[in-house]
N, C-alpha and C. Protein backbone atom coordinates (compact mmCIF):
# COMPACT_ATOMS: atom_id res chain seq x y z
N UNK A 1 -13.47 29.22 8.75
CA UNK A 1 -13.40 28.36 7.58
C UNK A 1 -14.11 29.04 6.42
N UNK A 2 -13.17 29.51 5.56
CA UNK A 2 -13.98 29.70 4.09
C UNK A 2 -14.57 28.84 3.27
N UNK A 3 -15.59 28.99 2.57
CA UNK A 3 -16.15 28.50 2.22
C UNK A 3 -16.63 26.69 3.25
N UNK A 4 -17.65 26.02 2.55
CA UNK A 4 -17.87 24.81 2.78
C UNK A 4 -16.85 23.76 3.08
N UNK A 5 -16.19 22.78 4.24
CA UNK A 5 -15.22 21.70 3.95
C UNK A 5 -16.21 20.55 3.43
N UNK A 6 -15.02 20.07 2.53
CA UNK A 6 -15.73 18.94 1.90
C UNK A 6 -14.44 17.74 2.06
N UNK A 7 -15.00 16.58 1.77
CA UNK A 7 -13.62 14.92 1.76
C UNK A 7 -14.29 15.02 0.41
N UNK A 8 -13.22 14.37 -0.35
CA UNK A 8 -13.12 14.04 -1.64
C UNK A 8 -12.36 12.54 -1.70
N UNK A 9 -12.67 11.61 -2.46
CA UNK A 9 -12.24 10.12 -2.00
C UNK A 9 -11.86 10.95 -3.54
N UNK A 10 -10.55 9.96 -2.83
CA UNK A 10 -9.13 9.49 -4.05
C UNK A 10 -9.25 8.31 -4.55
N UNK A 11 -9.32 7.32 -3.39
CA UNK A 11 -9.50 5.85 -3.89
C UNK A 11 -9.97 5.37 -5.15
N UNK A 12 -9.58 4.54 -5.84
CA UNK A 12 -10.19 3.89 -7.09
C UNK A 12 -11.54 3.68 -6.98
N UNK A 13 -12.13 3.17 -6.18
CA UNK A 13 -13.67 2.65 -6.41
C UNK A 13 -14.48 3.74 -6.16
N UNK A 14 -14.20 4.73 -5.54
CA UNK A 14 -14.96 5.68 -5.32
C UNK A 14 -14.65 6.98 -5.37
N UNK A 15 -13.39 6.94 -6.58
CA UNK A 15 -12.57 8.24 -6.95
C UNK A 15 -13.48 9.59 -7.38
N UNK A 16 -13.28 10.37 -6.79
CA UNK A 16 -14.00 11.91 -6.89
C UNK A 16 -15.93 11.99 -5.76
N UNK A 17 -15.88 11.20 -5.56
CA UNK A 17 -17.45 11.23 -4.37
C UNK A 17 -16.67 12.27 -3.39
N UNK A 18 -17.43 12.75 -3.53
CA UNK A 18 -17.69 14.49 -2.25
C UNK A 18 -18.67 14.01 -1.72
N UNK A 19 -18.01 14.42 -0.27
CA UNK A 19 -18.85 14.35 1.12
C UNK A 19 -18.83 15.91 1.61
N UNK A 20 -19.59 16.98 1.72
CA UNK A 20 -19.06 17.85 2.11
C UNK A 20 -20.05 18.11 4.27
N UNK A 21 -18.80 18.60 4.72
CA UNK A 21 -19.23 18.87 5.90
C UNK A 21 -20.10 20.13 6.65
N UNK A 22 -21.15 19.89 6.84
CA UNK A 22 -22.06 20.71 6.97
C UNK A 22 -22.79 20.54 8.78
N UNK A 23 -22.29 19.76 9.09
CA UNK A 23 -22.67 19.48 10.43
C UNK A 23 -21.88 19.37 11.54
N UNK A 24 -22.07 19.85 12.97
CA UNK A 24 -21.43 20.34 14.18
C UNK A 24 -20.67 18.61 14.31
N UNK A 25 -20.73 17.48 13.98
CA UNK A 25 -20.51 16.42 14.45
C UNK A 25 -20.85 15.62 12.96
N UNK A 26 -20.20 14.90 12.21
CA UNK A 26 -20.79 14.31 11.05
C UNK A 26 -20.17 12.81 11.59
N UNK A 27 -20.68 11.71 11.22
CA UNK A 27 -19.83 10.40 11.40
C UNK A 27 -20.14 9.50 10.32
N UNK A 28 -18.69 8.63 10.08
CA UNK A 28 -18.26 8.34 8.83
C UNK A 28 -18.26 6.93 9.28
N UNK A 29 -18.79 6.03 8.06
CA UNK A 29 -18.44 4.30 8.33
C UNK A 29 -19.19 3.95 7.23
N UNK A 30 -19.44 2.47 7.01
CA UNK A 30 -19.77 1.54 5.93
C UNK A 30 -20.93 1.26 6.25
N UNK A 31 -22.24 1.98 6.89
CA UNK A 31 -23.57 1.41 7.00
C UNK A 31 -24.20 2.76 6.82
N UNK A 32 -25.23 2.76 6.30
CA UNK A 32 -26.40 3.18 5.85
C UNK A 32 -26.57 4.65 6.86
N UNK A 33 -26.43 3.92 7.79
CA UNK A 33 -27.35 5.32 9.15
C UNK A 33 -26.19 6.37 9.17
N UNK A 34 -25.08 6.12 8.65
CA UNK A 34 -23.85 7.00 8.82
C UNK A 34 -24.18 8.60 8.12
N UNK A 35 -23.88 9.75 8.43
CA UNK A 35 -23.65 10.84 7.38
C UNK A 35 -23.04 10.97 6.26
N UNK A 36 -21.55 10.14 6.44
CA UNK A 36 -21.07 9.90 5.63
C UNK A 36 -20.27 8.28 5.53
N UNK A 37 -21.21 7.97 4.15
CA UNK A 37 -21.38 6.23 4.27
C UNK A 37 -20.28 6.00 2.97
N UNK A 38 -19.19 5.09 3.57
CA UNK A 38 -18.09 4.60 2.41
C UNK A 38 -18.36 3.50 2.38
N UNK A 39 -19.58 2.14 1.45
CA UNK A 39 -19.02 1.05 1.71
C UNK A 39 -17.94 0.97 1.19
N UNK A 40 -17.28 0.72 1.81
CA UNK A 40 -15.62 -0.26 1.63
C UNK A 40 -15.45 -1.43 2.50
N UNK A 41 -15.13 -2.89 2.60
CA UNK A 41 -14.88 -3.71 3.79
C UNK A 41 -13.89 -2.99 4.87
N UNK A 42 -12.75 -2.47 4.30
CA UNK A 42 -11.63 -1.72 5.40
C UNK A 42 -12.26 -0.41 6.13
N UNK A 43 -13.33 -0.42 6.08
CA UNK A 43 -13.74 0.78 6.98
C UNK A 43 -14.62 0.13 7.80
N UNK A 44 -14.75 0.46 9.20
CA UNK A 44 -15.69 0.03 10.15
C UNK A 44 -17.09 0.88 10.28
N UNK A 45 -17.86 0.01 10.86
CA UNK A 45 -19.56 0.60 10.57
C UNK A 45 -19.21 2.03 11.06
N UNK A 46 -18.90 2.28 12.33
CA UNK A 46 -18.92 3.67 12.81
C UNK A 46 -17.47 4.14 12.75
N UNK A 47 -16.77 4.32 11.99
CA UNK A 47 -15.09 4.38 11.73
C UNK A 47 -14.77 5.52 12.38
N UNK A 48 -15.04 6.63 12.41
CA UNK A 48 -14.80 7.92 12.82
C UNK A 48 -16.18 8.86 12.81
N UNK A 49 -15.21 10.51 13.20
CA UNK A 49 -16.74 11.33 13.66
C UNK A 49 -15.45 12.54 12.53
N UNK A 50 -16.30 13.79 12.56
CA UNK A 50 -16.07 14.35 12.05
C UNK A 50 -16.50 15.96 12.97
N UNK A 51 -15.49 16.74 13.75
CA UNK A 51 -16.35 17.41 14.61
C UNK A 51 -15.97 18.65 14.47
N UNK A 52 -16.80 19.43 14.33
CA UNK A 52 -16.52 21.11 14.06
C UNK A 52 -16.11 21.77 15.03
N UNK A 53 -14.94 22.58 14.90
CA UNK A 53 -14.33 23.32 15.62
C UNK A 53 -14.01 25.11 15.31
N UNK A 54 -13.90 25.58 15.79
CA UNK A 54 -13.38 27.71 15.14
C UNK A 54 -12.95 27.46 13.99
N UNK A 55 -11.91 27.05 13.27
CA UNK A 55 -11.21 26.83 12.72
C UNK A 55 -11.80 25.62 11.64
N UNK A 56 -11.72 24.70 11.90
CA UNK A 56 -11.78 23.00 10.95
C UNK A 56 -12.64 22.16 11.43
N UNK A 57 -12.12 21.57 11.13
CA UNK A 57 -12.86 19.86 11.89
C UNK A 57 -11.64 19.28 12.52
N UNK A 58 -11.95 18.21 13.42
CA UNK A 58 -11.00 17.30 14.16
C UNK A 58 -11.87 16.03 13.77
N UNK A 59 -10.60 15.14 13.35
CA UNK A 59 -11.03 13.94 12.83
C UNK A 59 -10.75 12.82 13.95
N UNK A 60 -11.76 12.09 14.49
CA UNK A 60 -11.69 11.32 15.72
C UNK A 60 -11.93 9.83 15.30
N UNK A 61 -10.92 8.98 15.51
CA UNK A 61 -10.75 7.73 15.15
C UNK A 61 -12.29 7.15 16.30
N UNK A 62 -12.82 6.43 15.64
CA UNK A 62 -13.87 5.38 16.90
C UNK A 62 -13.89 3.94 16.86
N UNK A 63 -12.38 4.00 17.27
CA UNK A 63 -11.54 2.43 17.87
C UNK A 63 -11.51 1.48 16.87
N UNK A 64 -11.59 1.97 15.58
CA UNK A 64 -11.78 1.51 14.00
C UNK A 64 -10.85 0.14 13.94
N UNK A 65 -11.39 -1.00 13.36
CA UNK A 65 -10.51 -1.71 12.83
C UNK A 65 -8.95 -1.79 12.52
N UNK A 66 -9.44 -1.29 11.35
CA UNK A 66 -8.29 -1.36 10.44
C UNK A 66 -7.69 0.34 10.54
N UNK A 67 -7.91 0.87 11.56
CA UNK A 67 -7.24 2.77 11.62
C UNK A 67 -7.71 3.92 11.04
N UNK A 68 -7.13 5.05 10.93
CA UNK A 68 -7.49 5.91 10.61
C UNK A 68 -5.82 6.90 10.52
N UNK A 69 -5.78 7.59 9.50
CA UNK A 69 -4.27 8.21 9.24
C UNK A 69 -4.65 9.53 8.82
N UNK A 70 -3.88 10.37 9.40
CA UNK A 70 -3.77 11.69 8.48
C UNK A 70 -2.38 11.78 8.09
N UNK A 71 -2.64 12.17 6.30
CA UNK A 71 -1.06 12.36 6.19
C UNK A 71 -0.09 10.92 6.45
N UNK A 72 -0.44 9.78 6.24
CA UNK A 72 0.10 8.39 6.38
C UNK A 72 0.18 8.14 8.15
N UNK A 73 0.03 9.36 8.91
CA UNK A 73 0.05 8.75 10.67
C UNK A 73 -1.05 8.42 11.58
N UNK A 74 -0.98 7.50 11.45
CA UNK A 74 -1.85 6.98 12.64
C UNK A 74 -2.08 7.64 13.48
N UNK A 75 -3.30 7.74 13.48
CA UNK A 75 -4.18 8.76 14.87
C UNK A 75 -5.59 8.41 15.39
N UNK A 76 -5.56 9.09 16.60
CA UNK A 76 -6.85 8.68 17.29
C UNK A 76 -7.35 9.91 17.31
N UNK A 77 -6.99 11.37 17.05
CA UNK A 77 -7.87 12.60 17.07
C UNK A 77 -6.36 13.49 16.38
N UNK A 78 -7.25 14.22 15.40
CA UNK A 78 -6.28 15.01 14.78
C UNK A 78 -7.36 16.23 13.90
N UNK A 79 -6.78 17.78 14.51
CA UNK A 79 -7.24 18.85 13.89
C UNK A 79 -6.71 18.99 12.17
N UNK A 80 -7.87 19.31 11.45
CA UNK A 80 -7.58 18.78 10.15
C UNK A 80 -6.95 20.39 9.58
N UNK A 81 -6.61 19.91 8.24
CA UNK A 81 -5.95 21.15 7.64
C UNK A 81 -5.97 20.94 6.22
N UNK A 82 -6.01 21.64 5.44
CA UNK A 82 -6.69 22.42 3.56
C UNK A 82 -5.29 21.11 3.59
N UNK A 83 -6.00 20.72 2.41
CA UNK A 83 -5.27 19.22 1.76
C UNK A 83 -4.78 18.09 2.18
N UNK A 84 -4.96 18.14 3.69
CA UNK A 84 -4.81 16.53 4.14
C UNK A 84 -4.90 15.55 3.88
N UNK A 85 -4.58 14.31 3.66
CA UNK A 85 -4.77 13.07 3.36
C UNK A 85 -4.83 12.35 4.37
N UNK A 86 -6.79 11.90 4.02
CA UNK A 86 -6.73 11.31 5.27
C UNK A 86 -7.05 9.56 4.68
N UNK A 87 -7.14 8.35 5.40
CA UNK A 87 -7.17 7.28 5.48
C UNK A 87 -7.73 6.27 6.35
N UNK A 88 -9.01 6.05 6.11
CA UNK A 88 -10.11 5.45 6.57
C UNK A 88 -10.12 4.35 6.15
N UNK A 89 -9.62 3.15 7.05
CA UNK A 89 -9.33 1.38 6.81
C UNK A 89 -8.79 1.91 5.53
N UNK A 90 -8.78 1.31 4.11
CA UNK A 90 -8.11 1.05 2.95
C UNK A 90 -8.08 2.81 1.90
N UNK A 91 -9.45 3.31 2.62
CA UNK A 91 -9.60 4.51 1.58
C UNK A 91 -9.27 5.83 1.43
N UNK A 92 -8.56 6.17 1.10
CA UNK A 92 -7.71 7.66 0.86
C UNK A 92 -8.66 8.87 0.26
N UNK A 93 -8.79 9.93 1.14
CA UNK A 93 -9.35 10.88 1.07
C UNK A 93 -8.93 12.16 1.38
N UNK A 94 -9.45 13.30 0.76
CA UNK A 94 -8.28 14.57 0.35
C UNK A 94 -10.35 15.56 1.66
N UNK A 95 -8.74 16.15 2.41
CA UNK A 95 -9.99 17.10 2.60
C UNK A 95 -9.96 18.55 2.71
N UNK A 96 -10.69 18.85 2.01
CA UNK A 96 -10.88 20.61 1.08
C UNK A 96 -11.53 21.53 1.72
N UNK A 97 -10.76 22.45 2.65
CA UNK A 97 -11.35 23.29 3.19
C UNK A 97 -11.45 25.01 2.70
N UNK A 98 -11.02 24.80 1.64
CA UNK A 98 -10.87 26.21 1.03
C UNK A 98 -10.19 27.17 1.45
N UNK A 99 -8.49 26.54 2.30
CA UNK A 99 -8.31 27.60 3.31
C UNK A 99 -6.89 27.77 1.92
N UNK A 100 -6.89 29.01 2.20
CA UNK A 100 -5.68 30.06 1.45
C UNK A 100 -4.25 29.71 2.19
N UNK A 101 -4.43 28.63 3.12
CA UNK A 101 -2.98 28.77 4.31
C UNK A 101 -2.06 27.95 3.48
N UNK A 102 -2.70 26.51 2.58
CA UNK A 102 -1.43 25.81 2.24
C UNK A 102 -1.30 25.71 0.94
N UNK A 103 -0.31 25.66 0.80
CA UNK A 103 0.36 26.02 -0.73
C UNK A 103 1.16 25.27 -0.94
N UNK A 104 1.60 24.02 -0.41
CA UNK A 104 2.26 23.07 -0.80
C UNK A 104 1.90 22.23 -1.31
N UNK A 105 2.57 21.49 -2.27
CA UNK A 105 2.37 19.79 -3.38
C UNK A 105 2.19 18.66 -2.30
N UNK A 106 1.53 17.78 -2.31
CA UNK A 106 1.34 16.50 -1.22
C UNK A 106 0.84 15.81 -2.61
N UNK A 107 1.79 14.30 -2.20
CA UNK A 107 2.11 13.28 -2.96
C UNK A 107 1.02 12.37 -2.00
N UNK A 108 0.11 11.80 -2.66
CA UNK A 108 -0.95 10.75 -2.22
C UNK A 108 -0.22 9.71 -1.67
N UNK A 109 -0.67 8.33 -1.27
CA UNK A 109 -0.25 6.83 -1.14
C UNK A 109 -0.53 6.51 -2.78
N UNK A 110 -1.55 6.95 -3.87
CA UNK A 110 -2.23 6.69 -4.80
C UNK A 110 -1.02 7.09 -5.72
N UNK A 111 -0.41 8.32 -5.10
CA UNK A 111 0.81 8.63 -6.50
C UNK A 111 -0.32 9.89 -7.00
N UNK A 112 -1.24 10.10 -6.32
CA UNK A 112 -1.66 11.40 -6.96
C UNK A 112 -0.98 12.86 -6.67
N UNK A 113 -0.72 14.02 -7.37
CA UNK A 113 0.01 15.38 -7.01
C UNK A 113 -1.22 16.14 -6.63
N UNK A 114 -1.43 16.44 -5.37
CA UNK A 114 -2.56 17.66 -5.25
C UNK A 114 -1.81 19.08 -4.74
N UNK A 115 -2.08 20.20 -6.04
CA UNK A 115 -2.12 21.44 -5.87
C UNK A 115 -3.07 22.07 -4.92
N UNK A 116 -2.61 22.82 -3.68
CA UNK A 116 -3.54 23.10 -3.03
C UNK A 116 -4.22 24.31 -3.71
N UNK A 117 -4.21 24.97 -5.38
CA UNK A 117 -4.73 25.73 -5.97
C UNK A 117 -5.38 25.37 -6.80
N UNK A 118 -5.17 24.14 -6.93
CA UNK A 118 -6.13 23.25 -8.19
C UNK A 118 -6.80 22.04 -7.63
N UNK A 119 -7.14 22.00 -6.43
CA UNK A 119 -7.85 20.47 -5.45
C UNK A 119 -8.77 19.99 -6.76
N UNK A 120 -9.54 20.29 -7.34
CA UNK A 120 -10.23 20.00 -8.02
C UNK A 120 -9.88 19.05 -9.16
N UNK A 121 -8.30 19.34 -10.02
CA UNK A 121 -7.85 18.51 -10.85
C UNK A 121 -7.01 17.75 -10.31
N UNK A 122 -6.65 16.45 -10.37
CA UNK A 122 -5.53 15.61 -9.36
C UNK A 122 -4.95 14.88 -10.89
N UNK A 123 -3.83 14.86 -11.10
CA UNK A 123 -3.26 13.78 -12.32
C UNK A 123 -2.33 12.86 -11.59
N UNK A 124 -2.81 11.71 -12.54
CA UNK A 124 -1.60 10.50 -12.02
C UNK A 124 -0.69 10.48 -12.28
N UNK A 125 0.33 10.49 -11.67
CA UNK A 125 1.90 10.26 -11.76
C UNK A 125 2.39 8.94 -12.15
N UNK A 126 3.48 8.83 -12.83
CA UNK A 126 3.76 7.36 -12.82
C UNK A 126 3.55 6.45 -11.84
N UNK A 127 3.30 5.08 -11.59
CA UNK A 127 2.89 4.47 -10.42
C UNK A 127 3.82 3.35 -10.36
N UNK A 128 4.66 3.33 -11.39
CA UNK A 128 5.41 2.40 -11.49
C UNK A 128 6.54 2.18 -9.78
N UNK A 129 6.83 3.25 -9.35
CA UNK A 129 7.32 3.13 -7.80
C UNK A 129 6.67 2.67 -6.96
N UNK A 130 4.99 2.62 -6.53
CA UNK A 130 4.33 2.24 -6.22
C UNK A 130 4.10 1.00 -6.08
N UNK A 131 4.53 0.16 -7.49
CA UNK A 131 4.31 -0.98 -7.07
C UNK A 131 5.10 -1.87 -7.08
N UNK A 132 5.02 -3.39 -5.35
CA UNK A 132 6.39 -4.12 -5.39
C UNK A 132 6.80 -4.69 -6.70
N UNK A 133 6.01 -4.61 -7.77
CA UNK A 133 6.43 -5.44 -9.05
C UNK A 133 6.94 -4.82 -10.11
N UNK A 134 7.02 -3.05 -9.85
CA UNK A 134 7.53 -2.21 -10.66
C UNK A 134 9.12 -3.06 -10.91
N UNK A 135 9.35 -3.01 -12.11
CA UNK A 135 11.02 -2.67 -12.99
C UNK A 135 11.48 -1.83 -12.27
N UNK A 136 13.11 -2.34 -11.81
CA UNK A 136 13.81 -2.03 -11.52
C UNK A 136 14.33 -1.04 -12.26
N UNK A 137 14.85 0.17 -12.33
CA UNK A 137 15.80 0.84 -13.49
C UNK A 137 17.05 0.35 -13.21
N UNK A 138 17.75 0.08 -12.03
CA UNK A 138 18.82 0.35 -11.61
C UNK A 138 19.39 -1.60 -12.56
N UNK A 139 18.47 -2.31 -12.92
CA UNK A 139 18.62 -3.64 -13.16
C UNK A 139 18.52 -3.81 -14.88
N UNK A 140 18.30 -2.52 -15.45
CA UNK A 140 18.35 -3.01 -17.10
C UNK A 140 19.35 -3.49 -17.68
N UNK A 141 19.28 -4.38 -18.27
CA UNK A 141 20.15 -4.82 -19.21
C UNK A 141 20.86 -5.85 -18.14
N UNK A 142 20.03 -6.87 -16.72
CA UNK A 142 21.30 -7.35 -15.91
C UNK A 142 20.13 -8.85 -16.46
N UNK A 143 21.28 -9.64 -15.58
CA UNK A 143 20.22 -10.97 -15.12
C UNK A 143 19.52 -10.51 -14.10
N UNK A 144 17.95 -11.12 -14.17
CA UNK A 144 17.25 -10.68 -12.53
C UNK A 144 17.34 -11.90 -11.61
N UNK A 145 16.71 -11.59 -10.84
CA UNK A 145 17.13 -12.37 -9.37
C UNK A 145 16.65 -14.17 -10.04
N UNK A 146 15.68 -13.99 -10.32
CA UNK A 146 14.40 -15.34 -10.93
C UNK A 146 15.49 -15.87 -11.33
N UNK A 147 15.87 -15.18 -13.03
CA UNK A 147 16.72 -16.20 -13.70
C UNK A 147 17.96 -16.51 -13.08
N UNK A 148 18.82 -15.77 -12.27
CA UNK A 148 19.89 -16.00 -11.55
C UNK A 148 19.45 -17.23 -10.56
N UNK A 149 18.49 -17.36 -10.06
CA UNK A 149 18.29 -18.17 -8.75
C UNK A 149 17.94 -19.76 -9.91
N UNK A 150 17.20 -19.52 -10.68
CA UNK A 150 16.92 -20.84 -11.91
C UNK A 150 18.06 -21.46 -12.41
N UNK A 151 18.78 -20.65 -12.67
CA UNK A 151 20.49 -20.71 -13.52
C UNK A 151 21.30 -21.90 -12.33
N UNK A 152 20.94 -21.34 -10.80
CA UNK A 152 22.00 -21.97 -9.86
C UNK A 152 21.06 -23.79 -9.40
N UNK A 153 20.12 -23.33 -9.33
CA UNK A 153 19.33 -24.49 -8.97
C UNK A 153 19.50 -25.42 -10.04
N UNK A 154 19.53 -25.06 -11.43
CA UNK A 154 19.70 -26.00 -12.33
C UNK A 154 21.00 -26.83 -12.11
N UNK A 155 21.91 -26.01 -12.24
CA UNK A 155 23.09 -26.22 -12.15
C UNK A 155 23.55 -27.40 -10.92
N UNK A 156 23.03 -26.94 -9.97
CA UNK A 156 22.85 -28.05 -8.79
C UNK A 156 22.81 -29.35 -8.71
N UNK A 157 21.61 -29.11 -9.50
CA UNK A 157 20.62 -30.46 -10.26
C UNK A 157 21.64 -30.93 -11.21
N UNK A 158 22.22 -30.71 -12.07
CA UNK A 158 23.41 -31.14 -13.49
C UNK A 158 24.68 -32.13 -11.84
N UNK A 159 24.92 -31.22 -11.24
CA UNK A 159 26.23 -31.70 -10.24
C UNK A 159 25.78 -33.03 -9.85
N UNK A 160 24.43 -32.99 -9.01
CA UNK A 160 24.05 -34.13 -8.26
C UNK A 160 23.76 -35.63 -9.08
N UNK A 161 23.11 -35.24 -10.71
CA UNK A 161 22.73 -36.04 -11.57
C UNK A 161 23.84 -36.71 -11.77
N UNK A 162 25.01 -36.15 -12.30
CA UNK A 162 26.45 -36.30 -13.01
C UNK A 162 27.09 -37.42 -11.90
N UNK A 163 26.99 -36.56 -10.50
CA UNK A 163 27.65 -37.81 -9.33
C UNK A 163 26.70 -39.36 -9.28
N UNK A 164 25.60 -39.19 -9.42
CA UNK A 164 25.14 -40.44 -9.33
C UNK A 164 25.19 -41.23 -10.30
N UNK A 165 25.17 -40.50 -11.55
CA UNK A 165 26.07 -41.25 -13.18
C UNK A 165 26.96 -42.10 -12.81
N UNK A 166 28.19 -41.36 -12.17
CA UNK A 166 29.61 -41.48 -12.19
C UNK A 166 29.35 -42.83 -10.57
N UNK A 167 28.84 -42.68 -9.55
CA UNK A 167 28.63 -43.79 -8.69
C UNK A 167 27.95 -45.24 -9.28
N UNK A 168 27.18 -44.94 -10.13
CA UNK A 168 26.50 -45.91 -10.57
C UNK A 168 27.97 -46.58 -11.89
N UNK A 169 28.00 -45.86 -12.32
CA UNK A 169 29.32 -46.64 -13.93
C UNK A 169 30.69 -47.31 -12.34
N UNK A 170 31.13 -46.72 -11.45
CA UNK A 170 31.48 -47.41 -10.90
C UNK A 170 31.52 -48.57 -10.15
N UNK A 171 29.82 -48.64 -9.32
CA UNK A 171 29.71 -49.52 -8.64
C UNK A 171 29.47 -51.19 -10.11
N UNK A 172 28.73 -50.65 -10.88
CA UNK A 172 28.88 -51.90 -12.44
C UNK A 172 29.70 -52.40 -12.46
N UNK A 173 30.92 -51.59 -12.65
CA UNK A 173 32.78 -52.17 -13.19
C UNK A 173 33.46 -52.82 -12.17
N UNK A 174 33.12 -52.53 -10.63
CA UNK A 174 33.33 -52.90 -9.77
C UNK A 174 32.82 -53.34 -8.29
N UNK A 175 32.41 -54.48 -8.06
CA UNK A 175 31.56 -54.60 -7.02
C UNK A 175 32.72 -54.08 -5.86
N UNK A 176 33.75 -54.36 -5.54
CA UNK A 176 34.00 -54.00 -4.72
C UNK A 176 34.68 -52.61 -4.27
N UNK A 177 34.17 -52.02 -5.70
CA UNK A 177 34.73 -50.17 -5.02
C UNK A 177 33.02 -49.96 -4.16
N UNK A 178 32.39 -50.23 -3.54
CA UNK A 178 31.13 -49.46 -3.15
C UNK A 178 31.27 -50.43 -1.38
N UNK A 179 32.08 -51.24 -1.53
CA UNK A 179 32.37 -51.55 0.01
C UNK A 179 33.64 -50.53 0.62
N UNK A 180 34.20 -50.09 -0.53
CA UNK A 180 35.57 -49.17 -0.56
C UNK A 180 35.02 -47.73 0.00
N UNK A 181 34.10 -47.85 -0.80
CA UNK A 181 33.36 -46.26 -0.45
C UNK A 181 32.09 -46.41 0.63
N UNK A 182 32.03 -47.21 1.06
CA UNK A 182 31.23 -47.40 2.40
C UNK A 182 32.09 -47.00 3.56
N UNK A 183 33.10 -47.67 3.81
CA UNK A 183 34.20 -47.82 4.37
C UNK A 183 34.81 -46.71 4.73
N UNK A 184 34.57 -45.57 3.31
CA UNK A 184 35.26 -44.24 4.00
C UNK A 184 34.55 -43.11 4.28
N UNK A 185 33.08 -43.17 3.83
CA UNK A 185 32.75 -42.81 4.51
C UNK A 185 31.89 -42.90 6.04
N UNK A 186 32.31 -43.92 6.34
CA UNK A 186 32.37 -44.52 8.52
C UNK A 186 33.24 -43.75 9.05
């Protein structure tokens, strides 16, 4: 391993905090006694370990709550690698090992682009895909679902109002059309 590995939190609340790994065994969770301490609620007191190997670290889930992901997959032990994304209960973290091996773009959960030549600068991408409430493109210029579904329900409401108008001006004019219409429908 060249140089120092370090985690770098992506996450909003604790965007850019470096943890760097310096120990045969480091362990990660939301209390105090930890090496490396995230409060976050989605992380468990002792969430994972962090364990040095020839090569990297291996990131070892410790029966965590809410999980542990590298790269969005769920895992219980996984040998790490220069720009991973890893995911501790809610919090997304990039981990920087200074290795020359990867050279590919990795798209965050966050919508962040990390250059494995530039770890250091991360820019936000539009996030508008990201979220279930993003605008549609494919829907400009239409009716959306809301007003379409308002439009029919109203409309409903106009039918049902109108029939009980029209039952009521009948049964007035005539007492005996409403024994007529009892009758058929028996």
């Amino acid at each position: 391993m060249a140089g120092t590995p370090k985690l770098i939190v992506l996450s909003e609340k604790l965007r850019g905090k470096t943890f760097e790994l310096t120990k045969d065994v480091q362990s990660a969770g939301r209390t105090e006694d930890k090496d490396i301490c995230i409060k976050d609620p989605t992380i468990s007191s002792h969430h994972c370990d962090f364990v040095k190997t020839e090569k990297s670290y291996i990131l070892r889930d410790n029966q965590s709550t809410n999980g542990t992901r590298v790269n969005n997959v769920p895992i219980t032990e996984q040998e790490l690698k220069n720009s991973d994304i890893l995911q501790l209960g809610g919090v997304e973290i990039l981990y920087d090992c200074d290795d020359d091996t990867a050279t590919s773009v990795t798209r965050t959960q966050t919508g962040i682009d990390l250059d494995s030549t530039e770890i250091g600068i991360a820019t936000v991408k539009d996030l508008n895909n990201f979220s279930p409430f993003a605008k549609d493109e494919k829907r400009k210029g239409g009716i959306s679902q809301k007003i379409l579904i308002a439009l029919v329900v109203m409309l409903a409401l106009a039918i049902l109002i109108l029939m009980v108008f029209l039952i009521v001006l009948v049964f007035r004019k005539d007492p005996n059309a409403a024994l007529a219409i009892c009758q058929l429908l028996k």
